[in-house]
Protein backbone atom coordinates (compact mmCIF):
# COMPACT_ATOMS: atom_id res chain seq x y z
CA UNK A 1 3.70 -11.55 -2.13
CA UNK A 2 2.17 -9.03 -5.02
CA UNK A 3 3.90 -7.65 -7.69
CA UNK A 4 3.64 -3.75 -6.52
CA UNK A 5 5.37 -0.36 -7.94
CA UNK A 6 8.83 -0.33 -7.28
CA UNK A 7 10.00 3.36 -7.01
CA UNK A 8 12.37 5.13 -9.47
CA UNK A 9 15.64 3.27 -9.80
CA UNK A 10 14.56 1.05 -6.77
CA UNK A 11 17.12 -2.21 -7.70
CA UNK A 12 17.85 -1.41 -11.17
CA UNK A 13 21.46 -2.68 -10.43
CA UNK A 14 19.89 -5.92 -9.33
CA UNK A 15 17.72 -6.09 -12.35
CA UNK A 16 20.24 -4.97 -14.80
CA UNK A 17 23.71 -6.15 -13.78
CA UNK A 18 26.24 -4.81 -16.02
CA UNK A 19 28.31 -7.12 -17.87
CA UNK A 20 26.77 -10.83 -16.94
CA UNK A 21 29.38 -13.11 -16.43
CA UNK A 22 29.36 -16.65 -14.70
CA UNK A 23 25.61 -18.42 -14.45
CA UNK A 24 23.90 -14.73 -14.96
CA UNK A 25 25.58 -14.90 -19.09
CA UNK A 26 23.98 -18.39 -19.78
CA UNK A 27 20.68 -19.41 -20.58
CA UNK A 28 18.57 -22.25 -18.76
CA UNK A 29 19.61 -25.05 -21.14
CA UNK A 30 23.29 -24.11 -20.39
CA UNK A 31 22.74 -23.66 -16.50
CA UNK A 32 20.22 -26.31 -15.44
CA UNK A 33 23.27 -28.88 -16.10
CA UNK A 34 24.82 -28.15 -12.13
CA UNK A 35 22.11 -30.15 -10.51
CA UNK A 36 22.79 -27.91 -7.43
CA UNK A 37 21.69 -24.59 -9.53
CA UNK A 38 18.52 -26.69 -10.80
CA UNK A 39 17.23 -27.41 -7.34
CA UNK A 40 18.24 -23.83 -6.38
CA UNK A 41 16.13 -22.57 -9.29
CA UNK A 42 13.26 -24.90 -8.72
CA UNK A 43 13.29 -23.63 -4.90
CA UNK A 44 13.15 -19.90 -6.27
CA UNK A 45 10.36 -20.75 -9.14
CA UNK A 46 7.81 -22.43 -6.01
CA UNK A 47 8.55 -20.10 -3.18
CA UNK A 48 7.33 -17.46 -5.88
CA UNK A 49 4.67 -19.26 -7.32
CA UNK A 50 3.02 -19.89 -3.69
CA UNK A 51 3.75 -16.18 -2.71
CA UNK A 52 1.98 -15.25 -6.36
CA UNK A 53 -1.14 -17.52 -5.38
CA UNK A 54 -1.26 -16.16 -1.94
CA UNK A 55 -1.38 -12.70 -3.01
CA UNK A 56 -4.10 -13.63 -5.45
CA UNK A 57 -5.96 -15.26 -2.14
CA UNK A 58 -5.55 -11.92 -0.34
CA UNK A 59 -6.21 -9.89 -3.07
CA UNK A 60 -9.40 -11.16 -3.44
CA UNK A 61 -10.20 -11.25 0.16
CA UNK A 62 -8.94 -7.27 0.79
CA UNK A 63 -11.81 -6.52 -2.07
CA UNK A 64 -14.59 -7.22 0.36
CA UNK A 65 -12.97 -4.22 2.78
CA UNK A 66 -13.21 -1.66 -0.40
CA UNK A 67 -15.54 1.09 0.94
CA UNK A 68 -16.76 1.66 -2.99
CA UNK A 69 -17.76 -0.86 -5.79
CA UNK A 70 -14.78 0.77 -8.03
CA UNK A 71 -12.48 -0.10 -5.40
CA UNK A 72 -13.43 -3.47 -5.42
CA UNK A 73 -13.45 -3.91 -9.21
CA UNK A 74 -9.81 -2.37 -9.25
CA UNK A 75 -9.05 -4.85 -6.53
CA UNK A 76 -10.33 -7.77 -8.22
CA UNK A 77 -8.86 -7.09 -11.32
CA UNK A 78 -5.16 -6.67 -9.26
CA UNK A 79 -6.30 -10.19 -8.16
CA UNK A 80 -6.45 -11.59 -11.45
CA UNK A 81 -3.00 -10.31 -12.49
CA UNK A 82 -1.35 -11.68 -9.53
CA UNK A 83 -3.17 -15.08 -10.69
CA UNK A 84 -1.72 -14.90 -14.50
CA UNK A 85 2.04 -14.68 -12.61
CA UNK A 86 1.29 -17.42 -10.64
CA UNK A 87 0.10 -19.47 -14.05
CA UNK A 88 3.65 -18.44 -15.36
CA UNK A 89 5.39 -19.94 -12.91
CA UNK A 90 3.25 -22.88 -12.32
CA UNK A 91 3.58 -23.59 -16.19
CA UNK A 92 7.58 -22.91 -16.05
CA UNK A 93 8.35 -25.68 -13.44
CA UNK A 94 6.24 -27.94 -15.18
CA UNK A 95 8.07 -27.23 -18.50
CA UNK A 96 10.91 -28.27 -16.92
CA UNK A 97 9.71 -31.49 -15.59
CA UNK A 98 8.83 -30.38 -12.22
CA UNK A 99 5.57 -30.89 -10.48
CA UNK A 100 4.48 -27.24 -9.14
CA UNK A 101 2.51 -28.16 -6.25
CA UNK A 102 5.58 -30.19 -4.73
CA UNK A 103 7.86 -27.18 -5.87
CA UNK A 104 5.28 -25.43 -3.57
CA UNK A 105 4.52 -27.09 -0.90
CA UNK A 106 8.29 -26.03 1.42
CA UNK A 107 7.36 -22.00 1.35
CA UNK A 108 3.30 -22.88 2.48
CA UNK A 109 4.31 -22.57 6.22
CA UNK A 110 6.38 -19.66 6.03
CA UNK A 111 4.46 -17.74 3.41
CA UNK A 112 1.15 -18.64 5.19
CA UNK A 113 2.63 -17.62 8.96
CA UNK A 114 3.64 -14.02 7.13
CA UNK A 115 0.09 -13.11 6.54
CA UNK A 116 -1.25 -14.31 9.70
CA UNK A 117 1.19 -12.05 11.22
CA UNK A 118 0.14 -9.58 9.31
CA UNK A 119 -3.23 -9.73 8.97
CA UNK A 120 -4.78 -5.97 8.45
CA UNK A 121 -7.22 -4.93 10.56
CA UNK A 122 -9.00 -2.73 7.74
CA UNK A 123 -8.87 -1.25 3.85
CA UNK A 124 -6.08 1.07 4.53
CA UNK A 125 -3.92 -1.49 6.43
CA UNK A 126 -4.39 -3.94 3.81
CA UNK A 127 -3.17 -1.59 0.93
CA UNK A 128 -0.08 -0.44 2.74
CA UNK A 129 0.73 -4.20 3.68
CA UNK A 130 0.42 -4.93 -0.54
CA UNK A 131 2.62 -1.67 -1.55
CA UNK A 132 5.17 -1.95 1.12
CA UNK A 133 4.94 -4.98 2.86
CA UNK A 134 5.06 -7.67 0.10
CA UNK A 135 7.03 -4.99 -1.76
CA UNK A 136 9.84 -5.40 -0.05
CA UNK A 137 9.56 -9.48 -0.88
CA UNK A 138 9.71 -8.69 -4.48
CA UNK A 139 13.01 -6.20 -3.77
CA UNK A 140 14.80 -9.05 -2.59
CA UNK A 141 13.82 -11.42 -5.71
CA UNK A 142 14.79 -9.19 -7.91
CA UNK A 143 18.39 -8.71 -6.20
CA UNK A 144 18.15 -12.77 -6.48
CA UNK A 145 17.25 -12.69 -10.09
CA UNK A 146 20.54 -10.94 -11.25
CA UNK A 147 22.44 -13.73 -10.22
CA UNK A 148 19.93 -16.17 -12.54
CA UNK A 149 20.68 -17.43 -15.89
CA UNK A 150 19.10 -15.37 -18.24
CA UNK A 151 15.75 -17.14 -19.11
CA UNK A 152 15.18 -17.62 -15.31
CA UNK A 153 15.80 -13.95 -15.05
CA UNK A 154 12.97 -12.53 -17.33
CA UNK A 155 10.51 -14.91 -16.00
CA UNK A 156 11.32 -13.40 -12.53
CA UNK A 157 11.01 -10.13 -13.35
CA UNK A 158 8.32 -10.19 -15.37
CA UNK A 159 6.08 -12.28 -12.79
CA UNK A 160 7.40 -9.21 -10.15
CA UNK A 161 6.10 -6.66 -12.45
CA UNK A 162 3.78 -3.83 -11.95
CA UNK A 163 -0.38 -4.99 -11.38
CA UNK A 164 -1.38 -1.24 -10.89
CA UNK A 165 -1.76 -1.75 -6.95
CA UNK A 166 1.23 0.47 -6.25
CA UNK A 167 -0.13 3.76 -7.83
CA UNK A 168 -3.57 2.84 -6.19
CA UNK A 169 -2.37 2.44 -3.06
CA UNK A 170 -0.56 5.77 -2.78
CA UNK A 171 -3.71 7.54 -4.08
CA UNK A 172 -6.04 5.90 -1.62
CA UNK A 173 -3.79 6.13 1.37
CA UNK A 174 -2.88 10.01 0.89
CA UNK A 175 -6.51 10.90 0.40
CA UNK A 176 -7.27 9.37 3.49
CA UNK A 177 -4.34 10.96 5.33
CA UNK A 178 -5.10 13.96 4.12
CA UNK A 179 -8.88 13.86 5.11
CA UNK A 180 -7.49 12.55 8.68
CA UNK A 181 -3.95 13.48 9.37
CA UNK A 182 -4.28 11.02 12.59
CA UNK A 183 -4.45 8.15 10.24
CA UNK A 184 -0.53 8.47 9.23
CA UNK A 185 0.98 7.87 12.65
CA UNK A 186 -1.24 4.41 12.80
CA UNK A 187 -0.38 3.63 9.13
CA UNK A 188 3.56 4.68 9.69
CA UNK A 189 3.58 2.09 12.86
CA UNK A 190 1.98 -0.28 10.67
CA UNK A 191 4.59 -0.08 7.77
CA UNK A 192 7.36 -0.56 10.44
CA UNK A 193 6.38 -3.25 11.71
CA UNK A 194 5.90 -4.83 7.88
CA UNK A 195 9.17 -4.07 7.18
CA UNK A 196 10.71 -6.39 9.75
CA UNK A 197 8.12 -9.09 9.61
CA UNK A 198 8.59 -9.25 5.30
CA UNK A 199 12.67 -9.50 5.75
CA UNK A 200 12.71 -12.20 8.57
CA UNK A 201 9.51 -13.89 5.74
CA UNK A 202 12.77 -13.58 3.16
CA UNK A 203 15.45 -15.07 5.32
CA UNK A 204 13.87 -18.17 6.75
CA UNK A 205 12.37 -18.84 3.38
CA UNK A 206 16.45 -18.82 2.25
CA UNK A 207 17.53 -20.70 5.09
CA UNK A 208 15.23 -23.17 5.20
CA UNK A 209 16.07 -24.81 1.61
CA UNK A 210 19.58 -25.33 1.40
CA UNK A 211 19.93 -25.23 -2.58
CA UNK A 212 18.79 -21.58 -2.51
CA UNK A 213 21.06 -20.22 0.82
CA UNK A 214 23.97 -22.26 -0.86
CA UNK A 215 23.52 -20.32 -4.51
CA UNK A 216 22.87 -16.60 -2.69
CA UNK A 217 26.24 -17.07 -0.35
CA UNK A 218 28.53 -18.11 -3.55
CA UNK A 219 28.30 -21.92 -3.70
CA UNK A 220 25.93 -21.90 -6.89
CA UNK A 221 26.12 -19.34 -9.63
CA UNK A 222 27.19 -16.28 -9.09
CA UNK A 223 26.26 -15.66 -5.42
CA UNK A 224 26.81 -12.34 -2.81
CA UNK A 225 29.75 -11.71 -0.63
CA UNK A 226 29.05 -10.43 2.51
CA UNK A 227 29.72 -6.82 1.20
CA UNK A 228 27.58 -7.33 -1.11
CA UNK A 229 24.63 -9.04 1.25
CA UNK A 230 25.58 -5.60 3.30
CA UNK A 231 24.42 -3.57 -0.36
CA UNK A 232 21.62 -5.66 -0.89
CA UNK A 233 19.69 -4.64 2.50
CA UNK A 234 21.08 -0.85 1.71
CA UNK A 235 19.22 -1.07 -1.33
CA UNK A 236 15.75 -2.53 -0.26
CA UNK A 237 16.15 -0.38 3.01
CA UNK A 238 16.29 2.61 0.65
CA UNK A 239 13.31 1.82 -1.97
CA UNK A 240 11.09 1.10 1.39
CA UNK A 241 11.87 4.36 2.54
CA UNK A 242 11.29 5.86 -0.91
CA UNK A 243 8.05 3.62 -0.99
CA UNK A 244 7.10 5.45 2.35
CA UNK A 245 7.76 8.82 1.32
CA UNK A 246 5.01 8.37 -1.69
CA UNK A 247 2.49 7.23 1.11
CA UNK A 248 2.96 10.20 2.99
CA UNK A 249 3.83 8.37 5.76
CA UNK A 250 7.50 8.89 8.02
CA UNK A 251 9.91 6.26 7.28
């Protein structure tokens, strides 16, 4: 998972809930006492740290597809942002007495069968897979992280934050579009099929750990309703297509 652009008001209700109340109002000291919210928390902090390291990985490896040597500085310097979140989170869990490689070690499988799904096949894929794909990863933690306690919160979103790669992306892709208007119908396809593959990478990394399904359904802090699980997907659904639209490519 990177940390790309999210477009204009994409899950600012997630990220800014009005009026906290319940878990969302208390800070980690406060919180961390329902051992059920801990292990949820702890779940959260290592499925994000491995996604943060395996964006660095990817990163790093995209950089040898960049046609130009100032594409592959810019990507190697998105690399080493993606690395610093990672460092945040790995130094968070252990902070809180937790050892970050076993915190890790549940989300390997599914993070790691994501990407070999969606392996690109070139430069172009492999941007669009960082600005929508994993984009739509960090949507969904950031809907998570308004139900957090409020140091758990900022950590999230600040570890989701901007690295640059979104604006990149949608200058790189649109030139290339524009030089070959064949290129969006193969990029468009490509996006598609991102989409499903990065929200069925969300769910079974939820379902698998039963701390973290238990807090998003209710039974730990202050978790969705199903009308609000129905929002939720409205809202990523809608900053993916927005995401699209600044690619150039059909939604």
């Amino acid at each position: 998972m990177t940390s790309s652009d999210k477009p204009e008001n994409a899950s600012d209700t997630a990220a800014t809930p009005a009026g906290h109340t319940g878990v969302a109002a208390r800070d980690w000291a406060s919180a961390s006492a329902d051992p059920q919210y801990r292990a949820a928390v702890v779940d959260l902090l290592g499925a994000l740290a491995y996604g943060e390291l395996a964006a660095f990985e990817r990163l790093a490896e995209d950089a040898k597809l960049a046609p130009t040597l100032a594409d592959k500085a810019e990507l190697a310097k998105m690399a080493s942002a993606e690395f610093h979140h990672f460092e945040r989170l790995r130094d968070r869990l252990a902070e809180i007495g937790e050892e970050p490689t076993s915190a890790m070690e549940p989300f390997v499988a599914a993070y790691d069968g994501f990407h070999k799904q969606t392996a690109p096949s070139d430069w172009l894929e492999g941007l669009v897979k960082a600005y929508v794909g994993d984009s739509i990863a960090s949507d969904f933690y950031r809907e998570v992280a308004a139900r957090l306690d409020s140091d758990t919160r900022s950590l999230v979103l600040a570890v989701l934050d901007d690295t640059g790669h979104g604006g990149f992306a949608v200058e790189k892709v649109r030139a290339a579009i524009d030089a070959d208007p064949r290129v969006g119908g193969r990029l468009a396809l490509w996006a598609r099929r991102l989409m499903g593959e990065a929200l069925s990478q969300s769910q079974r990394v939820v379902a698998d750990r039963d701390a973290l399904s238990t807090m998003l359904v209710g039974g730990v802090a202050d978790g969705f309703d199903l009308a609000e699980v129905g929002k939720m997907f409205s809202r990523i659904t809608e900053a993916h297509t927005k995401r699209m639209a600044a690619l150039g490519l059909a939604a």
